[in-house]
Structures are given as structure tokens and as C-alpha cells.
Protein backbone atom coordinates (compact mmCIF):
# COMPACT_ATOMS: atom_id res chain seq x y z
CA UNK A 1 -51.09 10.99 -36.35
CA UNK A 2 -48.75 13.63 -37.60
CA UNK A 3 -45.46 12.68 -38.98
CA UNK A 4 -42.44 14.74 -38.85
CA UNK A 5 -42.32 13.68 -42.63
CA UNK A 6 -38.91 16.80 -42.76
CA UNK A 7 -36.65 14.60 -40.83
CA UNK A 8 -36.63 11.68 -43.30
CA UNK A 9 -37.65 13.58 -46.65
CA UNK A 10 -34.78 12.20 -49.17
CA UNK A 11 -32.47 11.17 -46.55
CA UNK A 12 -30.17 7.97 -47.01
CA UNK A 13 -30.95 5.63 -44.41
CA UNK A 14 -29.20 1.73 -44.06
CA UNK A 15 -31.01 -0.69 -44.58
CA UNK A 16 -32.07 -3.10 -42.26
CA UNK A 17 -31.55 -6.25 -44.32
CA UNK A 18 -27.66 -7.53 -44.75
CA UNK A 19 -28.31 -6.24 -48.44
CA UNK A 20 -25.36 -3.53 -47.80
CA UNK A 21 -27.01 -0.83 -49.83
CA UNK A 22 -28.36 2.12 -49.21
CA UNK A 23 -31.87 3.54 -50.26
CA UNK A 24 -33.12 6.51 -50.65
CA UNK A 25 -36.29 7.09 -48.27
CA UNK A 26 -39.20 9.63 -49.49
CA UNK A 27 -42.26 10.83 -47.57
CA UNK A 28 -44.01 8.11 -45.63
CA UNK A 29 -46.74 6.44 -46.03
CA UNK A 30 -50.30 7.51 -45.31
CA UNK A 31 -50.46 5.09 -42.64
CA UNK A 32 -47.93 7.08 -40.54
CA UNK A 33 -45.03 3.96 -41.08
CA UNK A 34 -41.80 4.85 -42.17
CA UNK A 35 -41.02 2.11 -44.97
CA UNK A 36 -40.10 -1.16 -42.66
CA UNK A 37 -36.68 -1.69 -44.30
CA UNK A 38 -34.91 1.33 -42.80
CA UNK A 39 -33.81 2.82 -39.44
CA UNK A 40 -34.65 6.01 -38.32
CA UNK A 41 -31.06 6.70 -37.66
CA UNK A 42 -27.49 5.63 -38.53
CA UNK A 43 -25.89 3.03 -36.55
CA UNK A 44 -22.76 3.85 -34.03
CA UNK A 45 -19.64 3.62 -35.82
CA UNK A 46 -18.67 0.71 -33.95
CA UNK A 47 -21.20 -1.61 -36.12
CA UNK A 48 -18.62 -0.38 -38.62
CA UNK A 49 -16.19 -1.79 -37.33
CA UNK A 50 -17.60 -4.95 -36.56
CA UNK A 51 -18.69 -7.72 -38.77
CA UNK A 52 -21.67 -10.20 -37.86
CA UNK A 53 -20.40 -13.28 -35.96
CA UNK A 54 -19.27 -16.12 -38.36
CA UNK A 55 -21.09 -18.64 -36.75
CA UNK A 56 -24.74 -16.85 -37.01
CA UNK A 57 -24.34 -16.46 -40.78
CA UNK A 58 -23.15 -19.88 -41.31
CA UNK A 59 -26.20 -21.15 -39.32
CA UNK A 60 -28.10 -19.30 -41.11
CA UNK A 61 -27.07 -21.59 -43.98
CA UNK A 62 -27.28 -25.03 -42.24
CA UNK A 63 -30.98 -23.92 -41.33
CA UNK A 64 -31.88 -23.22 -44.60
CA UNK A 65 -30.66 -26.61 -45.86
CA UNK A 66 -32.50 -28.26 -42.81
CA UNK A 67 -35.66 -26.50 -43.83
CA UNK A 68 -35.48 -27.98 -47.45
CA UNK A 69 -35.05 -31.62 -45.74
CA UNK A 70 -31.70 -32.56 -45.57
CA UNK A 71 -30.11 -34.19 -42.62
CA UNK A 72 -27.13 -31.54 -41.65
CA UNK A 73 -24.14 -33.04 -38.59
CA UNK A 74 -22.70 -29.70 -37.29
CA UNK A 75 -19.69 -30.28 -36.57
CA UNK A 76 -18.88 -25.99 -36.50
CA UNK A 77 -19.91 -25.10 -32.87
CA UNK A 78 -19.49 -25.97 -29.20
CA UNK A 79 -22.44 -26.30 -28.18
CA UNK A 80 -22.33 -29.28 -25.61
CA UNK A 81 -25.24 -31.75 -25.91
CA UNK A 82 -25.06 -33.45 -22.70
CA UNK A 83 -27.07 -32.78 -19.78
CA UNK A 84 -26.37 -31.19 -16.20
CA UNK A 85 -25.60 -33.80 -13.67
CA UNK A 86 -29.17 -34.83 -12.20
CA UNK A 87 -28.54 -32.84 -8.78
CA UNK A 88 -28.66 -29.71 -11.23
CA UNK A 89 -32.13 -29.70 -12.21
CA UNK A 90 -33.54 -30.93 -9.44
CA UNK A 91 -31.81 -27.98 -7.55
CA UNK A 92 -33.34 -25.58 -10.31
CA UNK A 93 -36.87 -27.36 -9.77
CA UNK A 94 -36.76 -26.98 -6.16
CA UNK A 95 -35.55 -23.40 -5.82
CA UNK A 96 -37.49 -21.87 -8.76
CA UNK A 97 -41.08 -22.72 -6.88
CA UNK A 98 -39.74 -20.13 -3.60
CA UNK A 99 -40.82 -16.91 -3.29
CA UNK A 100 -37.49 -15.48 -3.33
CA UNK A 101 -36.36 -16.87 -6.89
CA UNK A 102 -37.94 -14.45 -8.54
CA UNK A 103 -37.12 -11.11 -7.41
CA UNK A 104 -34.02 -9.01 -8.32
CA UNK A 105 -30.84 -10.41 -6.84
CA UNK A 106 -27.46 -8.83 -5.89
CA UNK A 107 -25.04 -7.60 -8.65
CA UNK A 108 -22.38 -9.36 -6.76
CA UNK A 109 -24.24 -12.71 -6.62
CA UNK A 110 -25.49 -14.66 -4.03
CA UNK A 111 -23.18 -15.53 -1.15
CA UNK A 112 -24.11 -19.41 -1.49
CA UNK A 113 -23.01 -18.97 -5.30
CA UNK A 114 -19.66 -17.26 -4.32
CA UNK A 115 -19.00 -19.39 -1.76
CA UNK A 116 -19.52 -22.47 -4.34
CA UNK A 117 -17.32 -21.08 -7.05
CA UNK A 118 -14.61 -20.54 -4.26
CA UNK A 119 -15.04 -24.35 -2.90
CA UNK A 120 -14.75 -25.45 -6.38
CA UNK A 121 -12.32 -22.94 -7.30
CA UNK A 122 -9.61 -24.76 -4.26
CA UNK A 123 -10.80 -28.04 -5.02
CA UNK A 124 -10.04 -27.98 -8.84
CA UNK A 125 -6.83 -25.90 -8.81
CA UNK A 126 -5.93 -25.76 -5.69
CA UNK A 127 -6.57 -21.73 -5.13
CA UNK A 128 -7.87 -20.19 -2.31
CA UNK A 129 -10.09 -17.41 -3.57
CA UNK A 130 -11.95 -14.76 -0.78
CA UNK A 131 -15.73 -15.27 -1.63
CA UNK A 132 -16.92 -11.93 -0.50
CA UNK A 133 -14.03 -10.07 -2.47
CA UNK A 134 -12.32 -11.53 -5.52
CA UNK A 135 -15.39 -13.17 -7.18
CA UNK A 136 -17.66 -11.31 -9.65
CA UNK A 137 -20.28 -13.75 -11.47
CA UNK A 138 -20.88 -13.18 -14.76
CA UNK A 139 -24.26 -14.10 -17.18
CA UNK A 140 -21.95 -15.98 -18.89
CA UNK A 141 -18.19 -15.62 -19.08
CA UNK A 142 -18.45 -13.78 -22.30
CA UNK A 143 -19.66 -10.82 -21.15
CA UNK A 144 -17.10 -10.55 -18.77
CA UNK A 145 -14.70 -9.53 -21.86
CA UNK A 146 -16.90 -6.87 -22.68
CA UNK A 147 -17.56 -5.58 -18.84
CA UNK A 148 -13.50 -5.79 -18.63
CA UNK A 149 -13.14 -4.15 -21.60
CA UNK A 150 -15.29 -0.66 -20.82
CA UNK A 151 -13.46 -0.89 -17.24
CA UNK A 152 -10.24 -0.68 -18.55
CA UNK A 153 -9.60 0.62 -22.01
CA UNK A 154 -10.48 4.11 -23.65
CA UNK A 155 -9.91 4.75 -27.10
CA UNK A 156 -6.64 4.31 -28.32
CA UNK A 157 -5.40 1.87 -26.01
CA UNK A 158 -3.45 -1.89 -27.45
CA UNK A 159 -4.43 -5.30 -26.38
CA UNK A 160 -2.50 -7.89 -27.14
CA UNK A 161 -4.90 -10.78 -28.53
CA UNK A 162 -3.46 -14.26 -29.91
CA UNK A 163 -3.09 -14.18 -33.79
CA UNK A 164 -5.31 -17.33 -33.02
CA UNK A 165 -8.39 -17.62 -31.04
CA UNK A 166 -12.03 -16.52 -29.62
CA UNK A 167 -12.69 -13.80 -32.04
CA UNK A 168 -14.61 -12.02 -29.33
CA UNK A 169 -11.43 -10.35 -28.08
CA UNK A 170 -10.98 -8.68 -31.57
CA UNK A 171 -14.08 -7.61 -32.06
CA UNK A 172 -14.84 -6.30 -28.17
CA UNK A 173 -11.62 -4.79 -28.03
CA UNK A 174 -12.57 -2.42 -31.41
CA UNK A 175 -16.05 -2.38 -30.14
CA UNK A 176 -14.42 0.06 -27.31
CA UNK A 177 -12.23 1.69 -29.28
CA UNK A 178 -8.96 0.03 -28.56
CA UNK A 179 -6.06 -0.71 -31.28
CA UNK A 180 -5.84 -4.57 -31.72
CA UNK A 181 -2.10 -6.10 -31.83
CA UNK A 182 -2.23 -9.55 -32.77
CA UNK A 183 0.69 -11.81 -30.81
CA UNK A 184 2.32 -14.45 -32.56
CA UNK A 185 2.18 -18.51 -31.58
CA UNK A 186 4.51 -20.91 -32.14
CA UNK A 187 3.32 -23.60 -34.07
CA UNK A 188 6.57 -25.23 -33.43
CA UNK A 189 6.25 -25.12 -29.87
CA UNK A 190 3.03 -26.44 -28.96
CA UNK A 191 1.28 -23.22 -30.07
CA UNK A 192 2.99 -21.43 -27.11
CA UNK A 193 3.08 -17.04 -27.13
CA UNK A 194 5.92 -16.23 -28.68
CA UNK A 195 7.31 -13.97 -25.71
CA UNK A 196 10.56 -12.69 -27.61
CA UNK A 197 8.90 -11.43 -30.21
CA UNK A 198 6.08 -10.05 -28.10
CA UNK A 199 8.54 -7.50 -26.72
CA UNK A 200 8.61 -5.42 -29.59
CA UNK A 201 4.79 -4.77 -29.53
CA UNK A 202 5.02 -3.03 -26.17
CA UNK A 203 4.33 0.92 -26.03
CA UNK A 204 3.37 3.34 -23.79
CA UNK A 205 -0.13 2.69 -24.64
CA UNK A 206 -0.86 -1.40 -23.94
CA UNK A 207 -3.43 -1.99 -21.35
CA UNK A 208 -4.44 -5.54 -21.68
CA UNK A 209 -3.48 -9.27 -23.02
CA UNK A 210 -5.71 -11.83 -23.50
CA UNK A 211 -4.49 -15.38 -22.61
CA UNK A 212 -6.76 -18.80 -23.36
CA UNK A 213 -5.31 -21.94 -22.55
CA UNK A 214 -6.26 -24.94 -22.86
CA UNK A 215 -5.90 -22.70 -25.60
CA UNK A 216 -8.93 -22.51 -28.72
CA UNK A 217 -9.20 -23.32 -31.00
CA UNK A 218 -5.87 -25.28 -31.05
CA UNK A 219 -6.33 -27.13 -27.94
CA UNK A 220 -2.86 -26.85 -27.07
CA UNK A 221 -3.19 -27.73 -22.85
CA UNK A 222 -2.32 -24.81 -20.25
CA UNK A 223 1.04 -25.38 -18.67
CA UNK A 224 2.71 -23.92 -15.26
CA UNK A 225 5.84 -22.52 -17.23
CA UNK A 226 3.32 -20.98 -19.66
CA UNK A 227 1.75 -19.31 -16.88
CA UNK A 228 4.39 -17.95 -14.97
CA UNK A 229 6.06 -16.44 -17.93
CA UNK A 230 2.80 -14.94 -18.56
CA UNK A 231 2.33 -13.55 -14.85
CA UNK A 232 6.52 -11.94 -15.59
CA UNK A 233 5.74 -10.78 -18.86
CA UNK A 234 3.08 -8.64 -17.33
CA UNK A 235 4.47 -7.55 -13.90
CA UNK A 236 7.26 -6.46 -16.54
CA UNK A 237 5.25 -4.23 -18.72
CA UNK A 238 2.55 -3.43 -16.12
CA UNK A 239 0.05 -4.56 -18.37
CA UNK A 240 -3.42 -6.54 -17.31
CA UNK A 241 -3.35 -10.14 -18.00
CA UNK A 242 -6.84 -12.18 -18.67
CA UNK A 243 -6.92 -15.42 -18.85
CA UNK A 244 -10.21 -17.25 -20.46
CA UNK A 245 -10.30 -20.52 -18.66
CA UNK A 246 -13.40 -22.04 -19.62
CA UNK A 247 -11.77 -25.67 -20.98
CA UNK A 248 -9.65 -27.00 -18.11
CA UNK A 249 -11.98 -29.45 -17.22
CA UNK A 250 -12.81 -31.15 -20.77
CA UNK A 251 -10.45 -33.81 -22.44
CA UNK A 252 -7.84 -32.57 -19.74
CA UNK A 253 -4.97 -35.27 -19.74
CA UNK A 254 -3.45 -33.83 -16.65
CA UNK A 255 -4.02 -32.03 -13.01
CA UNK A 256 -6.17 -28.64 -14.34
CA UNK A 257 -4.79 -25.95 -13.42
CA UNK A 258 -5.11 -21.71 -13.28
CA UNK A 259 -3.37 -18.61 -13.71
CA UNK A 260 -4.42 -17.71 -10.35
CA UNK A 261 -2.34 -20.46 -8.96
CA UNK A 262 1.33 -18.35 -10.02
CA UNK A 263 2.61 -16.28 -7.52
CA UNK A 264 1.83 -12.66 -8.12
CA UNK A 265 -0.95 -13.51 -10.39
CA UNK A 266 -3.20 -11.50 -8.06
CA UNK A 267 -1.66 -8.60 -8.40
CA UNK A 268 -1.53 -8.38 -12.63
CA UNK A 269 -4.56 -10.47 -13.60
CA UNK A 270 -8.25 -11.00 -14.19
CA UNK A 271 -8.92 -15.18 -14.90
CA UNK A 272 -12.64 -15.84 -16.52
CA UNK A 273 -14.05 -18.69 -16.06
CA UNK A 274 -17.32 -20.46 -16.88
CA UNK A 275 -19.85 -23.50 -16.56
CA UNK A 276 -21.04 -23.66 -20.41
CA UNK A 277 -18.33 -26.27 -21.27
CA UNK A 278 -17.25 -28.24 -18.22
CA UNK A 279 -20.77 -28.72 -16.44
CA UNK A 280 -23.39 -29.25 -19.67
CA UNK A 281 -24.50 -25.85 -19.12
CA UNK A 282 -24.02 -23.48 -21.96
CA UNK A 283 -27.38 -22.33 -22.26
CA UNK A 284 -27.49 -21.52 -18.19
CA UNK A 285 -25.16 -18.24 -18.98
CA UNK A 286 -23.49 -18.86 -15.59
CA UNK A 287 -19.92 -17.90 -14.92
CA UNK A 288 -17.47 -15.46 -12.91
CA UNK A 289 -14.35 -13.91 -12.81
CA UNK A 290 -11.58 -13.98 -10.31
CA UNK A 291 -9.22 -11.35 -9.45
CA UNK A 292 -8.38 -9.54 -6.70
CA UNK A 293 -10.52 -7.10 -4.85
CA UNK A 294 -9.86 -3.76 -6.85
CA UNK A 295 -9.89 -5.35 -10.31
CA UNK A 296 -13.29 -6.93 -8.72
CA UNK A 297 -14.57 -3.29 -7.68
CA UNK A 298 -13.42 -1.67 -10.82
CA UNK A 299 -15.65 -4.23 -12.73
CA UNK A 300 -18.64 -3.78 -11.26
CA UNK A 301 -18.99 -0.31 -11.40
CA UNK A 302 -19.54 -1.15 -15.08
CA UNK A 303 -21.61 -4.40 -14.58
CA UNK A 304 -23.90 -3.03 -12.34
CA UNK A 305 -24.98 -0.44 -14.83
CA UNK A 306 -25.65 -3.22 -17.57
CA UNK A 307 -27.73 -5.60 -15.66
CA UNK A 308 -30.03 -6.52 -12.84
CA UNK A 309 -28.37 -10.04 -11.13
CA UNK A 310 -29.19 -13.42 -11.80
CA UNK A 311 -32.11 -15.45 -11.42
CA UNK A 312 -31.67 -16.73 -7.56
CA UNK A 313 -32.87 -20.60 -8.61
CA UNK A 314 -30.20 -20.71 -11.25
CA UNK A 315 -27.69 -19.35 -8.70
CA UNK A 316 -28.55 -22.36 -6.16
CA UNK A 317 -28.60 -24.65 -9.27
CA UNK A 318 -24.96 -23.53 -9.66
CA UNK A 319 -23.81 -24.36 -6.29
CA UNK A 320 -24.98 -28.04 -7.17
CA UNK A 321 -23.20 -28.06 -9.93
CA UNK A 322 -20.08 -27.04 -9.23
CA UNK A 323 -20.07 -29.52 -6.38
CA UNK A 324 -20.45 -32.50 -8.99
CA UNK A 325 -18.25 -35.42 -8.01
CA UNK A 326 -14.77 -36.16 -9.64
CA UNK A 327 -16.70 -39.28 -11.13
CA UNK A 328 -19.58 -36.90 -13.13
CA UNK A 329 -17.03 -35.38 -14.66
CA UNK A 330 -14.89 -38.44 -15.45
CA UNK A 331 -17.52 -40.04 -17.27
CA UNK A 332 -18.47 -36.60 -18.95
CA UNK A 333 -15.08 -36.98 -20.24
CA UNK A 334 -15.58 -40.65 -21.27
CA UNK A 335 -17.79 -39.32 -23.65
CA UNK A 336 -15.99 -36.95 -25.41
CA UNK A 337 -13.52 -39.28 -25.92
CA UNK A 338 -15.31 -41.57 -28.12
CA UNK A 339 -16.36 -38.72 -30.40
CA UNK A 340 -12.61 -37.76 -30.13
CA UNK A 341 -11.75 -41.15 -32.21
CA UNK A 342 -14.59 -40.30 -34.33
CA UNK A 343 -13.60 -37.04 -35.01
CA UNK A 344 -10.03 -38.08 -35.41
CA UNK A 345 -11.15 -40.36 -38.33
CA UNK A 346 -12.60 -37.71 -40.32
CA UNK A 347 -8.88 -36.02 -40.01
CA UNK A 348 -7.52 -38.61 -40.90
CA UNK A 349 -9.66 -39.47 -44.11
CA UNK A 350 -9.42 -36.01 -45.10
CA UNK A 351 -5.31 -36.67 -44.49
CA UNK A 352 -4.71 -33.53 -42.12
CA UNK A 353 -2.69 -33.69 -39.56
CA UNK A 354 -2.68 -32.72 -35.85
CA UNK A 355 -1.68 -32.66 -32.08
CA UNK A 356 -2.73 -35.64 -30.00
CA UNK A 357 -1.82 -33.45 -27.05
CA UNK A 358 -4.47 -31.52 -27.68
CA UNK A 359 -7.46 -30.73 -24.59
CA UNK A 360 -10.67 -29.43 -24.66
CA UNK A 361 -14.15 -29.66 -26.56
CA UNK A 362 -12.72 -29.20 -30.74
CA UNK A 363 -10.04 -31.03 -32.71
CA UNK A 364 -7.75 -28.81 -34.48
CA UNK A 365 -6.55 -30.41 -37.83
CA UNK A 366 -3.89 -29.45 -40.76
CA UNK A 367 -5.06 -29.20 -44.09
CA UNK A 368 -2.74 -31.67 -46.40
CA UNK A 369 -1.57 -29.58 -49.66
CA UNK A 370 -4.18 -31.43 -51.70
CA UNK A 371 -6.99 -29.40 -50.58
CA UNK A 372 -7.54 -25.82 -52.04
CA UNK A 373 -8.84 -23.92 -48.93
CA UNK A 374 -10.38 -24.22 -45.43
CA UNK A 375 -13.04 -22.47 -47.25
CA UNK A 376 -13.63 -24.44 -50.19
CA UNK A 377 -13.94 -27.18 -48.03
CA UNK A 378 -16.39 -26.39 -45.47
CA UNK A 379 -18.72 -25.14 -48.42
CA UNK A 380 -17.78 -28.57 -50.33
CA UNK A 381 -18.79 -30.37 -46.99
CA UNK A 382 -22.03 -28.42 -46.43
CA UNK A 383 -23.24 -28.37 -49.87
CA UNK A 384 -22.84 -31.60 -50.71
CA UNK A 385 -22.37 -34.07 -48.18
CA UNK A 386 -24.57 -31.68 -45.75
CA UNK A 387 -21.45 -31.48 -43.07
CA UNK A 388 -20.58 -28.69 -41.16
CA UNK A 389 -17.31 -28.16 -39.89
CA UNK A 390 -15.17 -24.62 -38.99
CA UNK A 391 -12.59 -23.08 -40.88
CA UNK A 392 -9.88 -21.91 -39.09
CA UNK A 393 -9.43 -18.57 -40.53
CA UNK A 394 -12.48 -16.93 -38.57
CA UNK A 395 -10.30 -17.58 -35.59
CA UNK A 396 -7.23 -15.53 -37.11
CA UNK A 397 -5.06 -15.52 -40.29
CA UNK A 398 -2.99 -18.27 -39.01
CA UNK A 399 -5.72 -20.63 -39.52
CA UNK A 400 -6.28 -20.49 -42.94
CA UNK A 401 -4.68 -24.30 -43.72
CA UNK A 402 -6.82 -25.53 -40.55
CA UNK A 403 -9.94 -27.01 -39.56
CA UNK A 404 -11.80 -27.25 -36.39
CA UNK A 405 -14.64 -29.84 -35.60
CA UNK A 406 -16.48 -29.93 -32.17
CA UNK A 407 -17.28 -32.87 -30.32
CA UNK A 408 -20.25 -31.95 -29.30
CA UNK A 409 -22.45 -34.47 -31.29
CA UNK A 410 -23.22 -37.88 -30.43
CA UNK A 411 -20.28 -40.59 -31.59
CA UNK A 412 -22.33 -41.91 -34.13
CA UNK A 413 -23.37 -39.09 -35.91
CA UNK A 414 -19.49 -38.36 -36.00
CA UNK A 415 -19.19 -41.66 -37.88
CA UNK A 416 -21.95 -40.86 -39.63
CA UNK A 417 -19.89 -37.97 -41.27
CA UNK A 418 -16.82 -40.21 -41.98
CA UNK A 419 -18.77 -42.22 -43.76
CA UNK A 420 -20.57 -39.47 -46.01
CA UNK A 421 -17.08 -38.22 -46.82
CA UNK A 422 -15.62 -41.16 -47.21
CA UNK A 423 -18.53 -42.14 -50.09
């Protein structure tokens, strides 16, 4: 084998270990192998300006502690627990032994799929979306924010993200080389945007605002005023509006309802949705956007360069699920409210406070002045009573004196972790 030994001769390479310093690389080895703890080449200045997700170093931690025996209740990540509705699987069972399942599929989805998200889509919130024209599904809503993203955005452009919330919108947004502007909530108003103040971070150059609500990781609940100021604000400014909706249907103490539903939504915004948290099926990677047709057509000329469809039997899965009766999801919801009094009594013998209004799959809670940090006490937690909960800074600055624990663990594990803290 003959290596091109003056490419590499006493240049720096990274390292591929988290390590963080560099080394300086010789000649190779005999064997023809370039030492194993080194790239070839430098990594795209967007890993610069990108950190690794909280959440997959932290893991990295509770799997460790697993490993040397101990018992760990995560309490950090949504990750529901529960299982499709029955109808699901044996949809997925059925379809996956048929010739067709497993060939390549349309970019666009299959018209039984569309049609599904569009009967649920009217029956949830009421809106009447065209099938064939203003539904894109998605491996997962998450990558629509990225697909959206490269559609719309070239270096240089503003988004608006939340000062709190999924940090994906930071960290796609710089991915593509847009200027983040965070916009400010008010606490004292049910974690609302705070549209007055928003005014002043208009220029010339915003392209985008990302909305969430039932809002994470607060859990403040979506409202129609909320919405319709939203849909002004950006008919004003002639900005795109996208609304991440995947919580309507968890812990929802009213009518759900969508951003699509405002008059004149159609014509300023892009609403993601998804099946990870309100039908047990995270794992699936099954969700869609709505919008109308153009915003549609300007996304896929991105998506359909990034992937090849979506695995037909999961598609026809999909349409059982989002047909799942009013009850399924009633006693989904049954659930998580035990582990919501659970989870509430942990708050409580930590003495933070929080919302009871609050929707969705986490329970946002106040650090009482007693306690140092958010940090300090997730480590504390971990370490020693082998609990892991989520500090609310990794969702923006704002959280620093906030916690966020998931209910997606059985009740009486939650208990459980009262009564470790508790001793």
C-alpha cells in the first residue's frame, strides 16, 4: 500500500476523542493506518459553532453509573415509555410482511399517510388541511427544523428563538449560518412572548420565528390570543412563523388547538407537528409539517435531496395511529397524571415552586433561594442519590433557577425518587 505519508507529515489534526487538544501527527505507521485518534481533515466550521447535545453527555454519565451497579430514575428526558395503541403494531406487523413495504417510497409520503394526518389534523383542531398539497411528512419532526432552515435562511439572516426552549432552534439556526436573537418571555404572564419588546429586534434581515406552545420546557398551554398575535406580528414584519406543536395532546386541560386554525396563518406560517409524544411513538421518527402549498414545495426541494421516503409499513402503521379513539388517548393521559402528583412531590420536597397550569410531558419547577444552582443540584441528585433530573439552563439563560423533570417513568419509580431525596 503506498501512503501519501506528505499530506499528514507534522500536520495538527483534532482529535477524535472530546479531549479538546490537538496533537501533532508524524509519519504513519508501517501498517498503512494513520494513528486512530485523528481525522484526516478539519471539521466544517459549523462543529465550531456547535456544542454536543446536553442530553448525550449527561447520559453518558447516568450509563456509566448504571454500568458500576447503581439503580439510576431519569427523570432528564422525554422519552415516553408507554406503548402504541394495540391497532399500531398490529398494522406494522401486517404491512411489513408485503412486498411493497420495502422498496423506496415517495418523498412526499404515501397518500393513505397524508390523508390520515389531514383526518386527524380536522378532527383534533378542527383544520381542514389539502392532503395532496400542504402536508410534507417528516422522519421525525425534528428534522423538519433543519430542512426549514436550509430552505429559508442564508448566512446572515435573524431568527427569532424563545430565550427559553428546544435548544435545537439555536443550534440549527447557527448550524446554517443565521444570527440567533433570543425573544424575551414573560414570566409574569404565563410565560407569554413578550411582543412589545420584540419590536425592537426587527431589521431588514429577520427571516424566521420559532413559536412552541404548549410551550417547553415551561409547559405554559397554547392559547387562541397567543396565536393570533403571533399570526399579526408576522403578517406585520413579513417574517415566517413556525410553530413546534408536538405537545397539544399530552396533559392538555382544554380543547387542543393549532396555529393553523388563525385566519391568515396560511399565508405566514409553517406548523410542525409530530407522533413521538402524543401517540407512544418517539422511536417511530414519524411526523409532518403543514403549511401551505409553496412553503410545502420550497421544502422539499431540500428534503428530497437528504433522504429516500419512509418505510411504507411504518407509514400504514401511522394511519392507525392517528385514528386512535378519544378514549386511547384519555387514558394515555390518565397516566401521566399520576406521575404528575409524583413529580409534583419531588417539587415540593425540594420547596420550588411552579405553574399548575402547566400541559405537556415535563414539570417545570422554581428553585427556592436555599439551593446554590440548577447545576449543583442535578450533579448532587445524580451523584448521590443516583437521580437524574434537567437543569433549566440548557434550555436558555432564563432557566438557570429552574428545573425540569419528565414524566415519562412509571409513578412509582417517581415516588421512588421522593423518597431517596427525602432520606
Amino acid at each position: 500500500m503506498i501512503i501519501a505519508s506528505h499530506c499528514v507529515k507534522n500536520r495538527k489534526l483534532r482529535p477524535i476523542s472530546s479531549a479538546g487538544s490537538e496533537i501533532t501527527v508524524g509519519k504513519p505507521t508501517f501498517e498503512g493506518v494513520i494513528n486512530n485518534n485523528v481525522m484526516i481533515i478539519e471539521t466544517a466550521q459549523r462543529t465550531k459553532q456547535t456544542s454536543e447535545y446536553y442530553f448525550s453527555v449527561k447520559l453518558a454519565e447516568v450509563r456509566k453509573l448504571i454500568a458500576e451497579g447503581h439503580d439510576v430514575i431519569n427523570l432528564g428526558i422525554g422519552n415516553p415509555d408507554m406503548m402504541p395503541s394495540s391497532e399500531t403494531l398490529n398494522a406494522l406487523s401486517e404491512a411489513a410482511q408485503k412486498p411493497q413495504a420495502h422498496g423506496y417510497q415517495p418523498y412526499v409520503g404515501t397518500p393513505a399517510y397524508r390523508n390520515a394526518i389531514a383526518d386527524f389534523y380536522y378532527h383534533t383542531y378542527g383544520v381542514k388541511l389539502d392532503p395532496a398539497t400542504e402536508i410534507l411528512p417528516l422522519i421525525g419532526s425534528k428534522e423538519g427544523i433543519t430542512h426549514i432552515s436550509l430552505t429559508f435562511l442564508d448566512p446572515g439572516d435573524e431568527v427569532l428563538v424563545p430565550e427559553l426552549g428546544y435548544p435545537a432552534y439555536r443550534a440549527v439556526s447557527r448550524m446554517v449560518g443565521a444570527v440567533v436573537k433570543e425573544y424575551p418571555l414573560r414570566e409574569d404572564f404565563g410565560w407569554q412572548p413578550d411582543w412589545n419588546a420584540m419590536e425592537a429586534l426587527i431589521t431588514p434581515k429577520t427571516k424566521i420565528m420559532w413559536l412552541n406552545y404548549p410551550h417547553m420546557p415551561t409547559g405554559a398551554p397554547a392559547t387562541q390570543e397567543l396565536f393570533e398575535e403571533a399570526v399579526a406580528f408576522a403578517t406585520k414584519h413579513k417574517i415566517l412563523l413556525c410553530h413546534d406543536n408536538p405537545y397539544s395532546l399530552v396533559l392538555n386541560k382544554k380543547a387542543p388547538i393549532s396555529l393553523l386554525s388563525v385566519e391568515g396563518a396560511k399565508d405566514v406560517a409553517i406548523e410542525l407537528n409530530s407522533m413521538s409524544k402524543s401517540h407512544n411513538m418517539a422511536g417511530w421518527r414519524m411526523g409532518w409539517l403543514s403549511a401551505a402549498k409553496p412553503y410545502i414545495n420550497a421544502v422539499l426541494t431540500i428534503k428530497s435531496n437528504v433522504d429516500s421516503g419512509m418505510f411504507w409499513a411504518m407509514q400504514e402503521a401511522a394511519v392507525a395511529a392517528l385514528h386512535n379513539s378519544d378514549d386511547w388517548h384519555n387514558e394515555r393521559n390518565a397516566v401521566y397524571q399520576g406521575r404528575l402528583e409524583a413529580a409534583e412531590a419531588i417539587l415540593e420536597t425540594i420547596d420550588c415552586t411552579w405553574d399548575r397550569k402547566q400541559e405537556g410531558m415535563f414539570l417545570w419547577g422554581k428553585l427556592p433561594d436555599s439551593v446554590e444552582s440548577a447545576e449543583s443540584l442535578v450533579n448532587s441528585l445524580l451523584v448521590e442519590k443516583h437521580i437524574f433530573i434537567a437543569p433549566g439552563f440548557i434550555f436558555g439563560p432564563k432557566g438557570q433557577r429552574y428545573i425540569r423533570l419528565s414524566l415519562c417513568m412509571p409513578k412509582e419509580r417517581i415516588w421512588e425518587a421522593v423518597e431517596r431525596i427525602k432520606t
